[in-house]
Protein backbone atom coordinates (compact mmCIF):
# COMPACT_ATOMS: atom_id res chain seq x y z
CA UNK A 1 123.05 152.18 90.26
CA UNK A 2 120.19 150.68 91.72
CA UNK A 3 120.69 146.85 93.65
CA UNK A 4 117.72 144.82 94.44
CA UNK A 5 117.01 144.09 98.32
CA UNK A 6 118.98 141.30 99.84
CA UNK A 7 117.22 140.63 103.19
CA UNK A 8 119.84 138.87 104.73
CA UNK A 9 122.73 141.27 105.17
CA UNK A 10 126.51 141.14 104.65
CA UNK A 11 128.69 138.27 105.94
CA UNK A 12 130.75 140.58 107.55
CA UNK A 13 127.77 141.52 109.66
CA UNK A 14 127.05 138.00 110.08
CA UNK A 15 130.23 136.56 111.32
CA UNK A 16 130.69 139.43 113.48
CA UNK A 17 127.59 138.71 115.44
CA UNK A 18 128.22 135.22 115.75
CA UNK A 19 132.10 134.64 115.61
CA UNK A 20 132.25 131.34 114.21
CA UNK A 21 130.34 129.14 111.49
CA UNK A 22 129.93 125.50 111.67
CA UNK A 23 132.05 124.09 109.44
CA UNK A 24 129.69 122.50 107.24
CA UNK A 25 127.49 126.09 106.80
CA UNK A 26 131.15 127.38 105.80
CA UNK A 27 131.98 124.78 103.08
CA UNK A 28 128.99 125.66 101.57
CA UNK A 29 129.61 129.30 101.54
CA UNK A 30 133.31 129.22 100.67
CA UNK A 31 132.17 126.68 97.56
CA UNK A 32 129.59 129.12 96.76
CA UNK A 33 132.37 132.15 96.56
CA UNK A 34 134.54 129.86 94.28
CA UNK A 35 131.79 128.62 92.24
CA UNK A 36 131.02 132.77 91.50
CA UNK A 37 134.37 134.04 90.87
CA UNK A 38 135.03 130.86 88.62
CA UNK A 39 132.01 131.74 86.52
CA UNK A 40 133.68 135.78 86.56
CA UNK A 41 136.99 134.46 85.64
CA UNK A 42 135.10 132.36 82.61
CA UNK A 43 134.53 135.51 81.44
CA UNK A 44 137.78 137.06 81.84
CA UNK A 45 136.09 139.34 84.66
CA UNK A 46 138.67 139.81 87.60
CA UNK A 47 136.83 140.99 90.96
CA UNK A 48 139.93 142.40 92.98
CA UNK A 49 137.94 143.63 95.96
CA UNK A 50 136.72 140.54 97.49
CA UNK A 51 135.92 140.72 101.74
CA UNK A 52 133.24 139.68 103.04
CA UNK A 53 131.70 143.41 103.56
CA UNK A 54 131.25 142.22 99.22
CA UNK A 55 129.10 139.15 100.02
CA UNK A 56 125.41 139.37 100.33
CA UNK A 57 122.93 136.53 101.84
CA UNK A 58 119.64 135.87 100.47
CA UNK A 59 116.73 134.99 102.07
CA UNK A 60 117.53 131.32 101.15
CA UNK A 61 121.02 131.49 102.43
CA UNK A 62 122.54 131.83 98.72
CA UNK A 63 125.32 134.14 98.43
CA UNK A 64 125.66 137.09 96.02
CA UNK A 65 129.20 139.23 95.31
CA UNK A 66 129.05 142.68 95.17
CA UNK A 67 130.49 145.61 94.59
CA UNK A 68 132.70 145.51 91.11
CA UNK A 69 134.02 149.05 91.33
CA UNK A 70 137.42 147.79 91.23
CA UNK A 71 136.92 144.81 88.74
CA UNK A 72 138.99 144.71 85.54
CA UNK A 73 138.63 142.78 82.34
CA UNK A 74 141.33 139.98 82.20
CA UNK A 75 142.88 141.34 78.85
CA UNK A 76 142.83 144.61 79.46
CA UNK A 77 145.16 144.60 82.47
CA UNK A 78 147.64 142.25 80.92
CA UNK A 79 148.07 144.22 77.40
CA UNK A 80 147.88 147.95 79.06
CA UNK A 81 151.21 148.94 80.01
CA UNK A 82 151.51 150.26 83.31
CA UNK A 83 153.99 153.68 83.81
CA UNK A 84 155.44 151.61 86.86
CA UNK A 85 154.98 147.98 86.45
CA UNK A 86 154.44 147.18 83.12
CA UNK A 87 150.68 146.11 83.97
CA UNK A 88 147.66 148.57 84.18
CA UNK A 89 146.24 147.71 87.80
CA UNK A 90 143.61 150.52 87.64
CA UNK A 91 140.71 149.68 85.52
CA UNK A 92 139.05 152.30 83.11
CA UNK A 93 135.64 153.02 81.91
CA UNK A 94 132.29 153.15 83.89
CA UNK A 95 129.93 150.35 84.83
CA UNK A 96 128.54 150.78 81.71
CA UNK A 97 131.38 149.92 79.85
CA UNK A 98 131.79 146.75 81.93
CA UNK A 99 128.62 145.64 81.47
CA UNK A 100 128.61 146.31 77.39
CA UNK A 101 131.95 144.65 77.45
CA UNK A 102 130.59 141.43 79.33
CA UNK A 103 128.04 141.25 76.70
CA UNK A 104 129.95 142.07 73.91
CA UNK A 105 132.50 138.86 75.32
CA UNK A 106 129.74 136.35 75.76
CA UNK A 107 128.36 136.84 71.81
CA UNK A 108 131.88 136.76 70.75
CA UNK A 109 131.88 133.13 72.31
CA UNK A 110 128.82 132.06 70.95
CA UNK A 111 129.81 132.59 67.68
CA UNK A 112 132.74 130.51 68.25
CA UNK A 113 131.08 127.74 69.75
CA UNK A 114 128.28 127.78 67.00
């Protein structure tokens, strides 16, 4: 899988150089976290690895998640039975799949909305 080139590094890297944000630079990078897994959770898309080794910073100081190796779709986990809790935890397929399934959700609600 190829990623395009964020220039500004991880925020792990970040707040491990400088130890503490100003509050203000925080608020907009916590409401900037929410505001992306909201939009992933829209789409029934659960992340499930989020730290902030997953968080990329633009050049303009946007943020960008990363990393959805262990991301599941929403319906799959709650209707695959799980051998020890009842719920699959583990999600299947390749990136591929994801993706196709992504797509394959947002049609599905534009037909509904239409």
């Amino acid at each position: 899988m190829v990623q395009e080139f964020v220039p500004g590094g991880d925020l792990y890297s970040l707040l491990k150089g400088i130890r503490r944000l100003p509050e203000r630079h925080a608020a907009l990078m916590v409401a900037q976290i929410v505001q992306a897994l909201s939009h992933l959770h829209r789409l029934g898309i659960l992340h499930r690895d989020l730290k902030s080794e997953n968080v990329l910073i633009t050049a303009r100081g946007h943020l960008k998640l990363i990393d959805f190796g262990l991301a599941a779709d929403e319906l799959e986990i709650l209707s695959t039975p799980s051998a020890t809790e009842g719920r699959r935890l583990v999600p299947s397929g390749t990136i591929e799949r994801w993706q196709a399934a992504v797509l394959h959700r947002q049609q599905e609600k534009r037909k509904i909305i239409k």
